[in-house]
N, C-alpha and C. Protein backbone atom coordinates (compact mmCIF):
# COMPACT_ATOMS: atom_id res chain seq x y z
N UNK A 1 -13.58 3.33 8.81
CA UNK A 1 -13.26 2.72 7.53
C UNK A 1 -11.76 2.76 7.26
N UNK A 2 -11.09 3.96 7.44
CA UNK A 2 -9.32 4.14 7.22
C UNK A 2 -8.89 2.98 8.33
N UNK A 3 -9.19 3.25 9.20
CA UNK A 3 -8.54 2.07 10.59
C UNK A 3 -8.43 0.19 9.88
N UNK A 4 -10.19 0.33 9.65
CA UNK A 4 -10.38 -1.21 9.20
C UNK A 4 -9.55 -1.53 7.91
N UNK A 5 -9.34 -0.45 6.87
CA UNK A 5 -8.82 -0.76 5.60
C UNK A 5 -7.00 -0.99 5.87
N UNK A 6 -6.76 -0.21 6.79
CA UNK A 6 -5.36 0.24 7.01
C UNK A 6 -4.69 -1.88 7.79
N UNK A 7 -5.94 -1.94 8.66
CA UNK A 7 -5.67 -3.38 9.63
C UNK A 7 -5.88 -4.55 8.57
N UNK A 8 -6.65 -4.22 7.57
CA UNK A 8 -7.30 -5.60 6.59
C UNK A 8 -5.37 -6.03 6.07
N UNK A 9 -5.13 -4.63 5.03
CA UNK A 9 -3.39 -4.50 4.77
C UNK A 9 -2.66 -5.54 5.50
N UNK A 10 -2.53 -4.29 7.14
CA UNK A 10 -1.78 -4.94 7.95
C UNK A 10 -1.41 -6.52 8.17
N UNK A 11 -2.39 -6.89 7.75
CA UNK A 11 -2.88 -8.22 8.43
C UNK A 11 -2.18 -9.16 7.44
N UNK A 12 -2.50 -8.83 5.91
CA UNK A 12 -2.31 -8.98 4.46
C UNK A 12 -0.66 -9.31 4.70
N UNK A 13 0.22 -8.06 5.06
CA UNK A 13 1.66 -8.21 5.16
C UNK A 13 2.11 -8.87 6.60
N UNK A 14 1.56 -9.49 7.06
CA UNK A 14 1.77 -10.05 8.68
C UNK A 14 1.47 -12.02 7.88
N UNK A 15 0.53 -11.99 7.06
CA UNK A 15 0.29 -13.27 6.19
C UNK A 15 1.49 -13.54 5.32
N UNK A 16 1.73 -12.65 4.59
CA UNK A 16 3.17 -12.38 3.17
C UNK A 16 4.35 -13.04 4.19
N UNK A 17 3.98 -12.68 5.09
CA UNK A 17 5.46 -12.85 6.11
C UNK A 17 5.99 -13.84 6.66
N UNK A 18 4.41 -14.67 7.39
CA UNK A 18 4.70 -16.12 7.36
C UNK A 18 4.68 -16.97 6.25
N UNK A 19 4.06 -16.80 5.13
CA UNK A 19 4.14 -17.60 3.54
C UNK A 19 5.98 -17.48 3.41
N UNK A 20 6.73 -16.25 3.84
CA UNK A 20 8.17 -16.40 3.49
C UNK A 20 8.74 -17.25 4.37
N UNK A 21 8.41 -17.01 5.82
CA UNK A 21 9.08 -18.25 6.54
C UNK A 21 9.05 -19.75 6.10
N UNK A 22 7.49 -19.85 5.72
CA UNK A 22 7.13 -21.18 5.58
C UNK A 22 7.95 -21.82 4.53
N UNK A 23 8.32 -20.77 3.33
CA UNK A 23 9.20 -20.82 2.27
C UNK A 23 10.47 -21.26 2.27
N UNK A 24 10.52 -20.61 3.50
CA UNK A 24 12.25 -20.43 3.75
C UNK A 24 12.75 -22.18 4.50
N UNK A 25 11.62 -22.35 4.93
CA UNK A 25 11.79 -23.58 6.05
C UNK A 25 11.69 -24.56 4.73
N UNK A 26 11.12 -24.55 3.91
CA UNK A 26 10.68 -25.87 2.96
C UNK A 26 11.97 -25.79 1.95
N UNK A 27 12.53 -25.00 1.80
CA UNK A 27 13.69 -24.95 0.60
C UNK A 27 13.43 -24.78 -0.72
N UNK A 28 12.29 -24.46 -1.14
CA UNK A 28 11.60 -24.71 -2.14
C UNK A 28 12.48 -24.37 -3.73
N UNK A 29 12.67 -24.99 -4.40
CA UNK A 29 13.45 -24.91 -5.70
C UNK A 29 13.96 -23.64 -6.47
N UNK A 30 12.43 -23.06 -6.42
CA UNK A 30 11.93 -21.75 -7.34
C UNK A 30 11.92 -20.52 -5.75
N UNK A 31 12.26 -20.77 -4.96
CA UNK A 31 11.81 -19.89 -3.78
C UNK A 31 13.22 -18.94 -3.71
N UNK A 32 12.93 -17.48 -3.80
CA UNK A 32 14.25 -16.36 -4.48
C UNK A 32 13.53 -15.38 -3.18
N UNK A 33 14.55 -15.18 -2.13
CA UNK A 33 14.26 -14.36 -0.56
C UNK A 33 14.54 -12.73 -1.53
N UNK A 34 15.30 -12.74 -2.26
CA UNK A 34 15.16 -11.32 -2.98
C UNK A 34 13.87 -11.02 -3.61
N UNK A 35 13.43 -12.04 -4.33
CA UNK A 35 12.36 -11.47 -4.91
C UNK A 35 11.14 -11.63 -3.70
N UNK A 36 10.85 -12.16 -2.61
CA UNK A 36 9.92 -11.83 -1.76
C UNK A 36 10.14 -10.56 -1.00
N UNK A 37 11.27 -10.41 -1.21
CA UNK A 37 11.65 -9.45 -0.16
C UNK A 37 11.02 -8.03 -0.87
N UNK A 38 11.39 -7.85 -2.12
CA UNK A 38 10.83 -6.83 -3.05
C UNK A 38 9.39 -7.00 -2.65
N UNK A 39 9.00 -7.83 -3.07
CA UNK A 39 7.60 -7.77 -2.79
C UNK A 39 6.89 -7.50 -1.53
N UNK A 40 7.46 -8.06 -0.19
CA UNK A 40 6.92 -7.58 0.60
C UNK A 40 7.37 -5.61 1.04
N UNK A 41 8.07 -5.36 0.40
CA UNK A 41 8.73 -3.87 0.45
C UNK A 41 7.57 -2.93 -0.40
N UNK A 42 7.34 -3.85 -1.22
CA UNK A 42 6.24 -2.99 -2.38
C UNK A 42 4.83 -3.03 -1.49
N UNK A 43 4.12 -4.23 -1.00
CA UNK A 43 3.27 -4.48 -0.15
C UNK A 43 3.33 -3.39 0.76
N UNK A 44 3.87 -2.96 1.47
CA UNK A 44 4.36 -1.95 2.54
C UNK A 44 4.41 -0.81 2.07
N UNK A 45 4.55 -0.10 1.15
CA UNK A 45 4.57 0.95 0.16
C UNK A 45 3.09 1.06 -0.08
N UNK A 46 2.00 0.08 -0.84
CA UNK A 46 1.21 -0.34 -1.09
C UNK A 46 0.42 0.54 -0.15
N UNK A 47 0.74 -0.32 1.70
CA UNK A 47 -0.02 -0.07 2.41
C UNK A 47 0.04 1.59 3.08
N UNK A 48 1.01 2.05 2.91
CA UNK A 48 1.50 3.39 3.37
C UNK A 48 0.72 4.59 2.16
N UNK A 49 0.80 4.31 0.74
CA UNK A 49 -0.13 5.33 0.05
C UNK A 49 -1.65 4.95 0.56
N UNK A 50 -2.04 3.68 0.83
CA UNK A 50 -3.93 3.65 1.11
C UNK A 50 -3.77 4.62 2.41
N UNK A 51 -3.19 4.29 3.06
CA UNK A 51 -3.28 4.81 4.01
C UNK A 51 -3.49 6.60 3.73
N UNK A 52 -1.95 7.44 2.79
CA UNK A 52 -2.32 8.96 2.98
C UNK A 52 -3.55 8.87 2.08
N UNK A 53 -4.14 7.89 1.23
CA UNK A 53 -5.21 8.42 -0.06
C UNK A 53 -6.15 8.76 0.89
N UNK A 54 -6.49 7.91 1.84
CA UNK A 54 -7.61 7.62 2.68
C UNK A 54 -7.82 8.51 3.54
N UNK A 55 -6.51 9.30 4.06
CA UNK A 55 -6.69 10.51 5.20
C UNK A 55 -6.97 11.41 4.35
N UNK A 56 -6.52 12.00 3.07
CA UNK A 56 -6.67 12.91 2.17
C UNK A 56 -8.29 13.12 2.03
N UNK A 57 -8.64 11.66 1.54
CA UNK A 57 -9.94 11.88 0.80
C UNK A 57 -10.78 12.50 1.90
N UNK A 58 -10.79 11.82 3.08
CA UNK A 58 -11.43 12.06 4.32
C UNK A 58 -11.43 13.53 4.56
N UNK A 59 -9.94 14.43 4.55
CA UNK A 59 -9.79 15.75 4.88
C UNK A 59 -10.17 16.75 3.83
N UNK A 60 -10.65 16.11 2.68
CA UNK A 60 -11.06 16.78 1.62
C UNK A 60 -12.77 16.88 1.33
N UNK A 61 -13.30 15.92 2.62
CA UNK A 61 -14.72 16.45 2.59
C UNK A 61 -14.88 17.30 3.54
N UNK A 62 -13.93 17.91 4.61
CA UNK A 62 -14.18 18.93 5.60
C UNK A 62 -14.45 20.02 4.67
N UNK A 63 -15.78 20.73 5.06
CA UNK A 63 -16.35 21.99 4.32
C UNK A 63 -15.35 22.97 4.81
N UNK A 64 -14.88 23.03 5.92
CA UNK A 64 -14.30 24.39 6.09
C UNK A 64 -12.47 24.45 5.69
N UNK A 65 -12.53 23.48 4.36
CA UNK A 65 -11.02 24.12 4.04
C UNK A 65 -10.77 24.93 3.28
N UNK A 66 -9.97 25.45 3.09
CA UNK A 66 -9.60 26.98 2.52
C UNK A 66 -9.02 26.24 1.00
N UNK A 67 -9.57 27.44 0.12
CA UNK A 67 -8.84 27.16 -1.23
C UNK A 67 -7.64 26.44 -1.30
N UNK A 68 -6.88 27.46 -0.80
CA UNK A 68 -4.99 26.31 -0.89
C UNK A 68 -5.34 25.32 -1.17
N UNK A 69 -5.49 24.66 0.50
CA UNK A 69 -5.50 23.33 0.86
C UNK A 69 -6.33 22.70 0.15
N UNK A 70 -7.47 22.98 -0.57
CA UNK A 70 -8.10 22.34 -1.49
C UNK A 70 -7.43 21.88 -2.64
N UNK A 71 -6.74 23.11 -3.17
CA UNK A 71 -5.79 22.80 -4.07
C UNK A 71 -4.50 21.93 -4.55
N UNK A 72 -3.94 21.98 -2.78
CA UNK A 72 -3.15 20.79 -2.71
C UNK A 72 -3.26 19.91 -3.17
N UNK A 73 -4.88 19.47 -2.39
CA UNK A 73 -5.56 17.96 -2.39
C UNK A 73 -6.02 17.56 -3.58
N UNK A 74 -6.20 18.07 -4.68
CA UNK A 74 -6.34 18.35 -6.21
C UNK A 74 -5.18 17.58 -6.58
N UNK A 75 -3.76 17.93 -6.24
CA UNK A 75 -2.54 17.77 -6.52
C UNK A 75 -2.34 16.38 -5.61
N UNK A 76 -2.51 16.39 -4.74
CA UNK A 76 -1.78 15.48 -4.03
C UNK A 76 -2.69 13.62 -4.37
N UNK A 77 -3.92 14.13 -4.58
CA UNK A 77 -4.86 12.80 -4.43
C UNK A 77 -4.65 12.34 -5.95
N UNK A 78 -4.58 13.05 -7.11
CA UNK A 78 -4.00 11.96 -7.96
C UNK A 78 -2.70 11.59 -8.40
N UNK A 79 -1.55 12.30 -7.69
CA UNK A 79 -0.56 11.70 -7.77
C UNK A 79 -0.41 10.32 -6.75
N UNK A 80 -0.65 10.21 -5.35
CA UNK A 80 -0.54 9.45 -4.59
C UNK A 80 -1.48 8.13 -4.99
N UNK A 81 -2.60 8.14 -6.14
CA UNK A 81 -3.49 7.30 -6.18
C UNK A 81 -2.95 6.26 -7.41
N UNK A 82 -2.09 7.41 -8.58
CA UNK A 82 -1.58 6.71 -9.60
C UNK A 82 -0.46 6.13 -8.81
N UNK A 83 0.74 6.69 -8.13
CA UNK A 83 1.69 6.01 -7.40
C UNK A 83 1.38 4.61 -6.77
N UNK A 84 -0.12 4.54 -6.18
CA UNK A 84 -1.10 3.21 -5.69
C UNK A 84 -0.74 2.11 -7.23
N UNK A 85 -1.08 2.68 -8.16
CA UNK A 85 -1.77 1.75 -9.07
C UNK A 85 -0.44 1.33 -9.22
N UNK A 86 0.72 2.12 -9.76
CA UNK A 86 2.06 2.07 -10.40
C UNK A 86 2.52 0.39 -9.28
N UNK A 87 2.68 1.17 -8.17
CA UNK A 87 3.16 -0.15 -7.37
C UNK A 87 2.67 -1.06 -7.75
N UNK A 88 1.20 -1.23 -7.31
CA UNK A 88 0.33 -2.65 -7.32
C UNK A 88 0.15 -3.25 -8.66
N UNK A 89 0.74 -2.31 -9.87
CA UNK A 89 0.50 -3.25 -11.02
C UNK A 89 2.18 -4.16 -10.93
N UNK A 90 3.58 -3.36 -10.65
CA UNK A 90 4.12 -4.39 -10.94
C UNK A 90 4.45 -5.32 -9.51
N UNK A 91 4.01 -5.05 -8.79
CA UNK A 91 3.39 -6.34 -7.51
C UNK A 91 2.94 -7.62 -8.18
N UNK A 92 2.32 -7.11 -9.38
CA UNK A 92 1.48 -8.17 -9.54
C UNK A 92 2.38 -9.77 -10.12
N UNK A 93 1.83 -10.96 -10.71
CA UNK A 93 3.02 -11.68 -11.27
C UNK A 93 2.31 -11.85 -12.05
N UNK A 94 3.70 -12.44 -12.59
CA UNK A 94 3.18 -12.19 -14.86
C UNK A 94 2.88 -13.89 -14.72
């Protein structure tokens, strides 16, 4: 499931990438290489937190972890998940 979710992304910013070429080739009026560029930077960010949420969540159903590390993962899984949302809301367009 992490592999397939991580490649669906991948695939997602490998698409973003030719939509900019295609952009770039047409001249388009309204077409701003800064503002794609942000965006595909955020996309990439995007794809790099699914990615640790996904190893986290995964290492957080192993029965044999020790308090700490439990504790970490307490700490670490909802900061990295709100950091998810933070990006992808202003990804989004108004």
């Amino acid at each position: 499931m992490v592999i397939r979710a991580g490649a669906q992304l991948q695939l997602r910013l490998q698409l973003f990438l030719r939509y900019m070429e295609v952009m770039r080739k047409r001249g388009h009026a309204d077409w701003d290489d800064a503002v794609a560029g942000e965006i595909y930077h955020r996309l990439a960010r995007l794809e790099w937190l699914e990615w640790e949420v996904r190893s986290r969540e995964l290492e957080a159903r192993n029965p044999t972890l020790t308090n700490e590390r439990t504790a970490q993962l307490m700490i670490e899984l909802p900061t990295l998940t709100e950091s998810w949302y933070y990006i992808a809301f202003r990804t989004m367009p108004l």
